[in-house]
Protein backbone atom coordinates (compact mmCIF):
# COMPACT_ATOMS: atom_id res chain seq x y z
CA UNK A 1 -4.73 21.11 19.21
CA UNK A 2 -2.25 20.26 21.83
CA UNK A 3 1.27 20.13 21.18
CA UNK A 4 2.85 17.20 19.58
CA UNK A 5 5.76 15.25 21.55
CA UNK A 6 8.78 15.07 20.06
CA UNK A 7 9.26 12.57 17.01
CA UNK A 8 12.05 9.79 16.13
CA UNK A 9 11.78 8.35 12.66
CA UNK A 10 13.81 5.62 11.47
CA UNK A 11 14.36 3.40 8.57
CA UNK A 12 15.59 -0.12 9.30
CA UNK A 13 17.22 -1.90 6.36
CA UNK A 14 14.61 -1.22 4.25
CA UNK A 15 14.61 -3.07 0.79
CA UNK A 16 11.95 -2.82 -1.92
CA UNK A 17 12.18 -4.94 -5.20
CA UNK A 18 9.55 -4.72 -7.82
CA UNK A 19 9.55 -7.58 -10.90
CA UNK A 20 9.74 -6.18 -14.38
CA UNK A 21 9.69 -8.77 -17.24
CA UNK A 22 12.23 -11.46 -16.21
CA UNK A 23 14.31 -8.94 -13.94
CA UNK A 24 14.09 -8.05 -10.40
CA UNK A 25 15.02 -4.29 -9.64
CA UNK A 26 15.74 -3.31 -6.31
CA UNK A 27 14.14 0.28 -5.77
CA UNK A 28 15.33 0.50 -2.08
CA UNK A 29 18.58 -1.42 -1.26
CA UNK A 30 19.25 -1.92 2.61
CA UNK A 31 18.73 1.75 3.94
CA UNK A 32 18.68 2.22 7.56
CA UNK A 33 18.42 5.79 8.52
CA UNK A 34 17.23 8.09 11.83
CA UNK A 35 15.96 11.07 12.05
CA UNK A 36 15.77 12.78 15.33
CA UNK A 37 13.13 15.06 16.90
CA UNK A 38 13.76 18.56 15.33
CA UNK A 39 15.77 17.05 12.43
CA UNK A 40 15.12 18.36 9.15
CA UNK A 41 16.79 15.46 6.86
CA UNK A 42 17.18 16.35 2.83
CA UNK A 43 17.78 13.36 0.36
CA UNK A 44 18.96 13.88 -3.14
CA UNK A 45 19.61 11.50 -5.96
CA UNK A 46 18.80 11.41 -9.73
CA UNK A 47 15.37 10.09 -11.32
CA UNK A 48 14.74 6.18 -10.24
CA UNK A 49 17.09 6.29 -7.44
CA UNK A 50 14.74 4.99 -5.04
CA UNK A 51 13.48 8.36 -3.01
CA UNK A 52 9.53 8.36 -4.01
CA UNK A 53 9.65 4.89 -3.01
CA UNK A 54 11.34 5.40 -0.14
CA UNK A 55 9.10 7.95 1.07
CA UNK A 56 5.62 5.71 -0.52
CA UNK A 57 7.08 3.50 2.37
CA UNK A 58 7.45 5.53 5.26
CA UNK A 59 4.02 7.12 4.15
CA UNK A 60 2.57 3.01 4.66
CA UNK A 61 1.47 3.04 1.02
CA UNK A 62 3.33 0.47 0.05
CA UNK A 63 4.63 -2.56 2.24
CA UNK A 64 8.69 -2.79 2.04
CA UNK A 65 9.87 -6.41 1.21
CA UNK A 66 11.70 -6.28 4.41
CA UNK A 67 12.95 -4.18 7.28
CA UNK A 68 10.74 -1.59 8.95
CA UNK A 69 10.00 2.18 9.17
CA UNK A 70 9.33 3.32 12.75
CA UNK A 71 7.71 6.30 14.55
CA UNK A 72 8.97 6.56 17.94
CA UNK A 73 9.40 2.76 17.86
CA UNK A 74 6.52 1.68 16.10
CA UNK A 75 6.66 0.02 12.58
CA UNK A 76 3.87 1.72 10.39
CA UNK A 77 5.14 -0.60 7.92
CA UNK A 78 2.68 -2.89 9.82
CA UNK A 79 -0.48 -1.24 10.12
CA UNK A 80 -3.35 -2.47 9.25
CA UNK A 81 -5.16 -0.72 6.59
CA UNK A 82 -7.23 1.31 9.03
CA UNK A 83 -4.54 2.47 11.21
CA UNK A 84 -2.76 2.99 8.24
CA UNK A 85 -5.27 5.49 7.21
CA UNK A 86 -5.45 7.35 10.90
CA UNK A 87 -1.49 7.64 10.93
CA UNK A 88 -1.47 9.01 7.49
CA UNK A 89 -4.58 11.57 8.47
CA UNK A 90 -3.33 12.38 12.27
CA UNK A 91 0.17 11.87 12.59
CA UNK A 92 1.77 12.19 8.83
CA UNK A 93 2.37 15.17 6.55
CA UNK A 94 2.78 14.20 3.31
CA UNK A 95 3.98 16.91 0.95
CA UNK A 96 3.50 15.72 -3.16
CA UNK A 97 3.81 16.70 -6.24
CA UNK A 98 0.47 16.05 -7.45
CA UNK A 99 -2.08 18.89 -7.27
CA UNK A 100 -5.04 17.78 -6.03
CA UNK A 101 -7.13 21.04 -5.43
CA UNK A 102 -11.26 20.91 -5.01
CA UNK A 103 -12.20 23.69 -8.09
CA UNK A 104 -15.49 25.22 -6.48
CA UNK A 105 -13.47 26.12 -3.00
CA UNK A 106 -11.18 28.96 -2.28
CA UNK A 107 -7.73 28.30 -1.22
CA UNK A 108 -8.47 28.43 2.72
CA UNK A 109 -11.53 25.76 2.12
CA UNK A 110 -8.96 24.14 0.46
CA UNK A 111 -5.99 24.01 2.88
CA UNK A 112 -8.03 22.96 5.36
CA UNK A 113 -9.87 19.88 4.39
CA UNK A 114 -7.64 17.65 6.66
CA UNK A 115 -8.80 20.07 9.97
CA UNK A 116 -12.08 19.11 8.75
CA UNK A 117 -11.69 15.70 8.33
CA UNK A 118 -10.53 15.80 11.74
CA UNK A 119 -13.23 17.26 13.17
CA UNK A 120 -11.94 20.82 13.62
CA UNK A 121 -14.79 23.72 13.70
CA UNK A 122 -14.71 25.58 10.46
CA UNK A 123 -13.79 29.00 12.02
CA UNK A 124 -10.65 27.63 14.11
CA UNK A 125 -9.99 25.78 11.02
CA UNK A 126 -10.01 28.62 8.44
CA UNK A 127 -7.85 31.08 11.23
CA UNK A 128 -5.24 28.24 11.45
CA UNK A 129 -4.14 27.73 7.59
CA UNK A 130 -4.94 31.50 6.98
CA UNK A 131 -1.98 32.33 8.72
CA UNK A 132 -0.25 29.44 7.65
CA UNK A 133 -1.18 30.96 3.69
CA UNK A 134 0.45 34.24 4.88
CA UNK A 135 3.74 33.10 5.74
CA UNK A 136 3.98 31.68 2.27
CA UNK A 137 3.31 34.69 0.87
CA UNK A 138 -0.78 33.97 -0.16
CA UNK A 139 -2.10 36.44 2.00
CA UNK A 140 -3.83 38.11 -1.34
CA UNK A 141 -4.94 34.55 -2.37
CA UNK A 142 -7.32 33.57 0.33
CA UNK A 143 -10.42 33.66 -1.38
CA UNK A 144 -9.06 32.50 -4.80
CA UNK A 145 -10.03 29.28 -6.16
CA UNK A 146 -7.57 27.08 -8.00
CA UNK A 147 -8.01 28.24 -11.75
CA UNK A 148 -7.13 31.76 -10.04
CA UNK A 149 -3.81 30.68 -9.06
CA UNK A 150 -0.46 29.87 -10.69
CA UNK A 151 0.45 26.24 -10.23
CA UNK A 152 3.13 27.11 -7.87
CA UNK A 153 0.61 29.13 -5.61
CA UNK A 154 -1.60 25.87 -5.88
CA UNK A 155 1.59 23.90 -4.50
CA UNK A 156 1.80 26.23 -1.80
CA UNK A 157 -1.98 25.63 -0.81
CA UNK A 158 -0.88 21.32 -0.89
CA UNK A 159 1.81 22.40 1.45
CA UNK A 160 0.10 23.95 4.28
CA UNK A 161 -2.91 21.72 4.08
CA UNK A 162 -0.19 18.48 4.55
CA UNK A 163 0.97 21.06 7.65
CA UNK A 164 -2.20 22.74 9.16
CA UNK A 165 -2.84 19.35 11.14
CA UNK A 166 0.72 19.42 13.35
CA UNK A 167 1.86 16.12 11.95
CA UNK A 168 4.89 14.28 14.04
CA UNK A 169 6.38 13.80 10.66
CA UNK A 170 6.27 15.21 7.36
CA UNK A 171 7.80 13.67 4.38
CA UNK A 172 8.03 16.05 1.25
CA UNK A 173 8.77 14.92 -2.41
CA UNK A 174 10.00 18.16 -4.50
CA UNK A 175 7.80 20.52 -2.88
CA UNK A 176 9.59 23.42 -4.28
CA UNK A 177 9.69 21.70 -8.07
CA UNK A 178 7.08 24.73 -9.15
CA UNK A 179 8.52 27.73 -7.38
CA UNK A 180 10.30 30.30 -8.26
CA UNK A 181 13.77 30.95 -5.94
CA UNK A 182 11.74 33.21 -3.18
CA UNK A 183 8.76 30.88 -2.68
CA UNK A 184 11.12 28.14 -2.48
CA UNK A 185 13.02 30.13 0.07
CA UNK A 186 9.61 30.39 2.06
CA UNK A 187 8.45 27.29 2.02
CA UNK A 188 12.37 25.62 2.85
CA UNK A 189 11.60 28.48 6.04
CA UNK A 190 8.43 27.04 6.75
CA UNK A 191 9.57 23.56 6.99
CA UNK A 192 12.77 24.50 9.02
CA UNK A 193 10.16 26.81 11.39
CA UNK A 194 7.57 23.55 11.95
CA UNK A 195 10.10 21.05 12.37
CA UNK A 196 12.44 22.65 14.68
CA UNK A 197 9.32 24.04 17.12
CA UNK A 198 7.28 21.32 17.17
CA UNK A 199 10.23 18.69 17.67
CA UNK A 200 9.04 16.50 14.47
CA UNK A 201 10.95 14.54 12.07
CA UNK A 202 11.08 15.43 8.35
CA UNK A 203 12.32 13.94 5.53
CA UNK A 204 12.85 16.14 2.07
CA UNK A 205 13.18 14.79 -1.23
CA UNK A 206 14.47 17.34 -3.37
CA UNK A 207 17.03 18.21 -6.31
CA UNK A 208 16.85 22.01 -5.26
CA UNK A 209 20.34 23.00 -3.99
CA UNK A 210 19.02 25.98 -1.81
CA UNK A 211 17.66 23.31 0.20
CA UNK A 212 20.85 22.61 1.94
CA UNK A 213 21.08 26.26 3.15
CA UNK A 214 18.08 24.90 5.86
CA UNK A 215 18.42 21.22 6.59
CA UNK A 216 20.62 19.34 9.54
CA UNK A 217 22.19 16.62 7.09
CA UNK A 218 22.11 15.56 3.35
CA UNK A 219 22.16 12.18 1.51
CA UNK A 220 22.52 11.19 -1.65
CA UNK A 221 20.97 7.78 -2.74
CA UNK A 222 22.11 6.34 -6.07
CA UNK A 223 20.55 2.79 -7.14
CA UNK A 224 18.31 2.67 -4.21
CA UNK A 225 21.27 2.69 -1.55
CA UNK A 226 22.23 5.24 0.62
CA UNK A 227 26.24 6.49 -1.57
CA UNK A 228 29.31 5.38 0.57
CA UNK A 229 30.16 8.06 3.30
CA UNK A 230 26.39 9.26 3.76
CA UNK A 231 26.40 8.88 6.87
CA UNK A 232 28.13 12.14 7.02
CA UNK A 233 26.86 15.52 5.41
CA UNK A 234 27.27 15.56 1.31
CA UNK A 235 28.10 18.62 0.00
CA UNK A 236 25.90 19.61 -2.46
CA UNK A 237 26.41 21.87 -5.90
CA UNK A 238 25.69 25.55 -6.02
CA UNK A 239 23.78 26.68 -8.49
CA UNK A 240 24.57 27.69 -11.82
């Protein structure tokens, strides 16, 4: 796969309100944000502040009530549903929570369904996330299938499947949430590696604090709004 060209992402006064009852909450309140090619971005904030949406957005799941999110200049707020689908499967990385693991297939088979749905040959396929399993430290899990893993090796397989198609950004949502402090070391490494040598933008949702040992800049958003001042890198806690 050739290399990708560098990658701009950026949030323009985005603002999501959803009705509950009689009340309108606003999820996302006015963020405008950029992240710049080689930027690894990480964005903290408690439960309901607005990040999951946030990233649902820039992922063109759901439609913002106004503003845009562009890639290199192009809102993918307004894809159609097609092209919504081909920038999610070619050009995004999306990094979840959720496990969603096919039980009959080994983790390789299972890291790299996207290179399939892509069109990749199995064998170039298979090579390519095998190493990318290594340098998250499943090199002894190749041929296991999910029930043989530990929920955070499982994660680990989600991550480099989102990865093993060279996205031009990758949003993550508390990818580290199941590991343990040296897997999330890894996988903070692996993000930092990708992003920084292929030029792409990424955006991490996280309430880890070793995170800010690898990214360019933190925020904090509280309420759906980017806090006063983040503009400028927030200092984060240590850890207890």
């Amino acid at each position: 796969m050739p290399a990708a060209a560098s990658t701009t992402l950026e949030f323009r006064d985005v603002v999501k309100e959803y009705r509950t009852g009689v009340e309108t909450v606003r999820a996302v309140n006015d963020v405008s944000l950029q992240i710049d090619p080689g930027e690894l971005v990480a964005l903290f904030g408690p439960s309901g502040s607005g990040k999951s949406t946030l990233l649902m957005i820039a992922a063109a799941v759901l439609a913002p009530d106004s503003g845009g999110v562009y890639v290199n200049g192009r809102d993918v707020t307004g894809l159609s549903s097609r092209e919504a689908a081909a920038y999610r499967m070619r050009e995004l990385g999306f990094i979840s929570q959720a496990i969603d693991l096919l039980e009959g297939a080994n983790a390789v088979t299972n890291a790299a369904l996207k290179l399939y749905g892509l069109g990749m040959r199995v064998g170039p396929a298979n090579r390519r996330v095998a190493k990318m399993l290594e340098a998250v430290g499943l090199g002894e899990r190749l041929k296991h299938r999910p029930h043989e893993m530990s929920m955070g090796e499982r994660q680990r397989v989600m991550i480099v499947r989102a990865l093993s198609t060279e996205p031009r950004v990758v949003l993550a949502d508390e990818p580290t949430g199941a590991l343990d402090s040296e897997r999330t070391s890894e996988v903070l490494e692996l993000l930092r590696t990708v992003t920084t040598e292929r030029q792409i933008a990424t955006l991490l949702v996280t309430h880890d604090p070793q995170a800010a040992a690898y990214v360019d800049r933190l925020y904090t958003l509280r309420d759906g709004a980017l806090a006063p001042g983040a503009q400028q890198p927030i200092p984060v806690p240590t850890a207890p």
